[in-house]
Protein backbone atom coordinates (compact mmCIF):
# COMPACT_ATOMS: atom_id res chain seq x y z
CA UNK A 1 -96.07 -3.82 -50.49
CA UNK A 2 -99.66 -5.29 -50.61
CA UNK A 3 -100.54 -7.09 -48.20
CA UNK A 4 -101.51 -5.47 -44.30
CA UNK A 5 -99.19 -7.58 -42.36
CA UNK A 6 -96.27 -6.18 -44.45
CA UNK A 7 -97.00 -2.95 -44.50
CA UNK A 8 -98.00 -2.30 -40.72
CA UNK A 9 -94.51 -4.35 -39.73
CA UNK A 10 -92.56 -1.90 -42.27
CA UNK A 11 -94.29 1.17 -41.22
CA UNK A 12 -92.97 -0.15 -37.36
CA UNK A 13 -89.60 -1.11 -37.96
CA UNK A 14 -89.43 2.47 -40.37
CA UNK A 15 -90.67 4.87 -37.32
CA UNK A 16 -88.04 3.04 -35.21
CA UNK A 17 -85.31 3.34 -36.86
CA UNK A 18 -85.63 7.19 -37.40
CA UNK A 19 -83.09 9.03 -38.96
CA UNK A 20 -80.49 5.71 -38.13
CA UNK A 21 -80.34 3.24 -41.22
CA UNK A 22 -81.82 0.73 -38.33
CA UNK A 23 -83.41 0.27 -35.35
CA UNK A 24 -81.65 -1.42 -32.49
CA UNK A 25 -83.17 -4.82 -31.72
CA UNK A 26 -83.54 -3.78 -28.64
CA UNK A 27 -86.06 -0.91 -29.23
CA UNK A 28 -88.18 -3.80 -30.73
CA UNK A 29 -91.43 -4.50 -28.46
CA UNK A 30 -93.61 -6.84 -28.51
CA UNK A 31 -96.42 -5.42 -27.10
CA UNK A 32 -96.81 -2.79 -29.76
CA UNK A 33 -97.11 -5.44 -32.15
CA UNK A 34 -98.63 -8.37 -30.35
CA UNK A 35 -101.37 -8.65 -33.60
CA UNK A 36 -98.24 -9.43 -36.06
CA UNK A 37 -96.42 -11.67 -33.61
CA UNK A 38 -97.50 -14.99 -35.12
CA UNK A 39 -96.20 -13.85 -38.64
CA UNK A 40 -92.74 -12.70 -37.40
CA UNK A 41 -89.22 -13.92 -37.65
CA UNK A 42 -85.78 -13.33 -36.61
CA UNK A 43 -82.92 -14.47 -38.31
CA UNK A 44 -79.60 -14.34 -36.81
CA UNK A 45 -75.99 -15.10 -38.88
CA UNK A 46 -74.44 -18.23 -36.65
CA UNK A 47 -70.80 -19.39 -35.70
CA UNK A 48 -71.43 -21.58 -38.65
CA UNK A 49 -72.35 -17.98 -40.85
CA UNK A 50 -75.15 -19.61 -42.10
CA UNK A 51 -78.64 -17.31 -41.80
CA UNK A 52 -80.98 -18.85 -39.05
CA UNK A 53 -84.06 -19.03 -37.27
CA UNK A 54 -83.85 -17.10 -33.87
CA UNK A 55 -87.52 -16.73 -33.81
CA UNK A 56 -90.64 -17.63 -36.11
CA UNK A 57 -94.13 -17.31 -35.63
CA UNK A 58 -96.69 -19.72 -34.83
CA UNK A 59 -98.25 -18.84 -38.64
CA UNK A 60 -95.04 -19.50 -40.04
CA UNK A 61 -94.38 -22.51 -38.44
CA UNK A 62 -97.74 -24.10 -39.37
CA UNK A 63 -97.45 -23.09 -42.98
CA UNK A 64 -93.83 -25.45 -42.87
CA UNK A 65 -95.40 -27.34 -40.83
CA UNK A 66 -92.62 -27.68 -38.06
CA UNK A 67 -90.93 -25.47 -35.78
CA UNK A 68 -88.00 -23.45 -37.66
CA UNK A 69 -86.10 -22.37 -34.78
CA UNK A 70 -82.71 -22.98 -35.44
CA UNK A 71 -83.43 -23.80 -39.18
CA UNK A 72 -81.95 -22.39 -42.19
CA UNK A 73 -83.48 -19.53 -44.14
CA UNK A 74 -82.21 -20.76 -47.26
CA UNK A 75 -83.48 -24.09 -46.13
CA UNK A 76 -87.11 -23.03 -47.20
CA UNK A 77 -86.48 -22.09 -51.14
CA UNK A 78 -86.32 -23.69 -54.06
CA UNK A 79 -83.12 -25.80 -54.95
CA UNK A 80 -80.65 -23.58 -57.02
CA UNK A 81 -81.58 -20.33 -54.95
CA UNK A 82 -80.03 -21.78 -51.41
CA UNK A 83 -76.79 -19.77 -51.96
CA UNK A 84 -78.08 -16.71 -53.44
CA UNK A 85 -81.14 -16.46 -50.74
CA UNK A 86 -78.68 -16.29 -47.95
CA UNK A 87 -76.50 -14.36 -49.51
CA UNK A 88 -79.21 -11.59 -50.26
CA UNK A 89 -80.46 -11.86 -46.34
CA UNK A 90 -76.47 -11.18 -45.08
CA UNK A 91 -76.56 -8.39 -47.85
CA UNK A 92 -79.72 -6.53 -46.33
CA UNK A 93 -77.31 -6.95 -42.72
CA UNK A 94 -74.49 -5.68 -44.30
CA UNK A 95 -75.27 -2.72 -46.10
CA UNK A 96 -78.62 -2.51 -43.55
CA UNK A 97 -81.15 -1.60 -46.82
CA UNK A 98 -84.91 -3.36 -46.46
CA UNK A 99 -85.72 -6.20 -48.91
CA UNK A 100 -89.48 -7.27 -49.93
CA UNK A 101 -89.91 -10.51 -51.52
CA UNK A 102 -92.68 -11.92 -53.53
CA UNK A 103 -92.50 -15.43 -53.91
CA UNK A 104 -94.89 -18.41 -54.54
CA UNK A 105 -95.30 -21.51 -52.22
CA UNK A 106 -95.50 -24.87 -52.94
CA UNK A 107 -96.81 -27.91 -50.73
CA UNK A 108 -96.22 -31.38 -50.59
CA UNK A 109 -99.56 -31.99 -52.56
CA UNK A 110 -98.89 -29.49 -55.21
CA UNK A 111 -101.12 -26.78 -54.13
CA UNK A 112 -99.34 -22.99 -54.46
CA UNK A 113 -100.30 -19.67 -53.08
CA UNK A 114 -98.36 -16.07 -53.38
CA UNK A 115 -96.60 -14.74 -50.65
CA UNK A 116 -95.09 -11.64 -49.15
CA UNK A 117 -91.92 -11.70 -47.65
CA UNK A 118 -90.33 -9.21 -45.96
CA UNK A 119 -86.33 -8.81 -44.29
CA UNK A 120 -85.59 -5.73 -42.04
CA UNK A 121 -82.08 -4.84 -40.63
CA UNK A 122 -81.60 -4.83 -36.83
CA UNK A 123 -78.37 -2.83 -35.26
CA UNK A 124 -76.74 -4.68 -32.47
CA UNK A 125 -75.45 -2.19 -29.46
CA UNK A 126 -71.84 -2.84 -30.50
CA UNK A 127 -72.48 -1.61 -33.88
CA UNK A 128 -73.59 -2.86 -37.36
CA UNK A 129 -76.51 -4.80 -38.20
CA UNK A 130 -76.42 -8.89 -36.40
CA UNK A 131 -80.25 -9.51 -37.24
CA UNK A 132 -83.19 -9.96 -39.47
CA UNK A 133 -86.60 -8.67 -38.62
CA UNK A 134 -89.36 -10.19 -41.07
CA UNK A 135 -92.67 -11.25 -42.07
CA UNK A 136 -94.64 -14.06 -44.32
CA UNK A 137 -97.70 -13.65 -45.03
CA UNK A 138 -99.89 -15.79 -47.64
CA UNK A 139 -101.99 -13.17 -50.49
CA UNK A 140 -104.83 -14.69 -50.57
CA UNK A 141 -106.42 -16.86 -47.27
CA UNK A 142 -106.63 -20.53 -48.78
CA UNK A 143 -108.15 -23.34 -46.44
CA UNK A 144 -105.38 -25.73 -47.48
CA UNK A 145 -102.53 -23.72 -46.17
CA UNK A 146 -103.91 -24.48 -42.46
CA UNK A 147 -104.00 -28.63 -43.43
CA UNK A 148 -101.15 -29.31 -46.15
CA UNK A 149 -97.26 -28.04 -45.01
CA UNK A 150 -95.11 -25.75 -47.92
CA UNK A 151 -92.31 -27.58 -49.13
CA UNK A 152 -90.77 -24.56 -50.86
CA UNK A 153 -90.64 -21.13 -51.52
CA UNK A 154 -89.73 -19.99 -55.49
CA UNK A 155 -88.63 -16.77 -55.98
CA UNK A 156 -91.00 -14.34 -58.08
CA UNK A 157 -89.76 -11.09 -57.75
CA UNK A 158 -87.83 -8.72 -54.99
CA UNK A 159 -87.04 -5.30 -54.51
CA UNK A 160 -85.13 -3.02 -52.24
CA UNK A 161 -86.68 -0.65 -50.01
CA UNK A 162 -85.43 2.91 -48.74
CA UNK A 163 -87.73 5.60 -47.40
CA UNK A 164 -84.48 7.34 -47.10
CA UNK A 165 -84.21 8.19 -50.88
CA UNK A 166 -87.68 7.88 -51.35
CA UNK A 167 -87.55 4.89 -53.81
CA UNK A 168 -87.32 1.26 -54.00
CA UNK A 169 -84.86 -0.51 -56.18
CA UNK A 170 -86.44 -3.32 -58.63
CA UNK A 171 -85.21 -6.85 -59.32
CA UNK A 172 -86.56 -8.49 -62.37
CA UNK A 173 -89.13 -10.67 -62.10
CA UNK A 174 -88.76 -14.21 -62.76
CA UNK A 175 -91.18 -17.02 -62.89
CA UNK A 176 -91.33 -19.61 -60.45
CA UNK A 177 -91.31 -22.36 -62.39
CA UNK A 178 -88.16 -21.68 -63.99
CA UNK A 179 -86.96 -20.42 -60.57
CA UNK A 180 -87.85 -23.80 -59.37
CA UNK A 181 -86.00 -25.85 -61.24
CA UNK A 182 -82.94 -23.94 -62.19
CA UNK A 183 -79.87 -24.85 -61.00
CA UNK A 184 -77.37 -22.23 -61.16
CA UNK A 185 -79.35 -18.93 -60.14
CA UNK A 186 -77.79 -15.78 -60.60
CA UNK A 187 -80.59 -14.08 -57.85
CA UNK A 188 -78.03 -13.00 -55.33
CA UNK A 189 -75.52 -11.42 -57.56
CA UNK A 190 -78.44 -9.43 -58.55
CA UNK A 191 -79.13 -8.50 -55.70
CA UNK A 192 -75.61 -7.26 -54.70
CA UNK A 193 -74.97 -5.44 -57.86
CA UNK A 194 -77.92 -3.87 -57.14
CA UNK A 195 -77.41 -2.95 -53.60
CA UNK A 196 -73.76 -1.69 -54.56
CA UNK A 197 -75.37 0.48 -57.43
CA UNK A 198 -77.73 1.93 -54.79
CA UNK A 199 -75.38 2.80 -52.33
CA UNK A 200 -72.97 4.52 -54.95
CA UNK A 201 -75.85 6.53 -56.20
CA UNK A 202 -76.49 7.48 -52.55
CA UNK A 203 -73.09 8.80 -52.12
CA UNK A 204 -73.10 10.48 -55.42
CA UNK A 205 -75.54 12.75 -53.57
């Protein structure tokens, strides 16, 4: 993690959570992080168990240029990485282990800029983990990204996070040309064979 926005919405969602894998959506409050609000999310698995918008920031919404509520996550990546985005966001619910992305956006006029994307796991009262806490936030500041909409996120590079064990699990980087373009991505298997090599690890201990 890089940028500010990422870090202070980690370093929230972390002292929340405590010794519990998360926090419970409820203990999320607004107040304490009123200066991150317009950079949030909350994504929410449906009837339809596709990965949704509950909430998104006004930031977010003007960088898409549209309001995402209701939209799918998947919706806003690259073709060929649909599948294995959402399947990576109901991973980080299911086995309730941080994700950061870093990704590049691309707008209808062809300009790009690097992002930071992050997915936190909320617990529901009942038990297990029903929701999505997250951030984007753009690198660099680039006067365009307030005129021209993103069409699409492309996948650069992600990584697991766990300040339980002390270390983050790496994903190799790809570029986001070819992540672009390519049809039959093999991202979210990845991701789960990494997840599921964490976790056994973890238990090992």
């Amino acid at each position: 993690m890089r940028l500010r926005t990422t870090i202070d919405i980690f370093d929230y969602w972390n002292a929340l959570r405590g010794e519990q894998d998360a926090p419970l959506k409820s203990q999320i409050e607004p107040g304490a992080i009123r200066h991150l609000l317009s950079s949030l999310f909350i994504l929410e698995t449906e009837a339809d168990r596709h990965i949704r918008f509950r909430l998104a920031g006004t930031k977010i919404c003007d960088l898409f240029g549209r309001d995402l509520g209701g939209e799918r996550f998947a919706a806003l990546w690259a073709k060929g990485q649909h599948q294995d985005i959402e399947r990576t966001a109901a991973g980080v619910m299911d086995h309730a282990i941080p994700t950061l992305f870093n990704a590049t956006g691309y707008s209808t006029a062809g300009h790009h800029a690097a992002f930071e994307i992050i997915m936190m796991p909320l617990r529901s009262p009942e038990g297990g983990c029903s929701r999505l806490l997250g951030a984007i936030t753009p690198a660099v500041a680039a006067t365009w990204l307030e005129i021209v909409p993103l069409e699409l996120l492309a996948l650069d590079r992600s990584r697991l996070l766990n300040e339980t064990f002390g270390r983050t699990m790496p994903i190799e980087p790809r570029r986001p040309v070819a992540v672009a373009t390519e049809q039959h991505s093999t991202f979210g298997r990845t991701m789960l064979r990494a997840m599921s090599h964490f976790l056994n690890g973890a238990t090992a201990r």
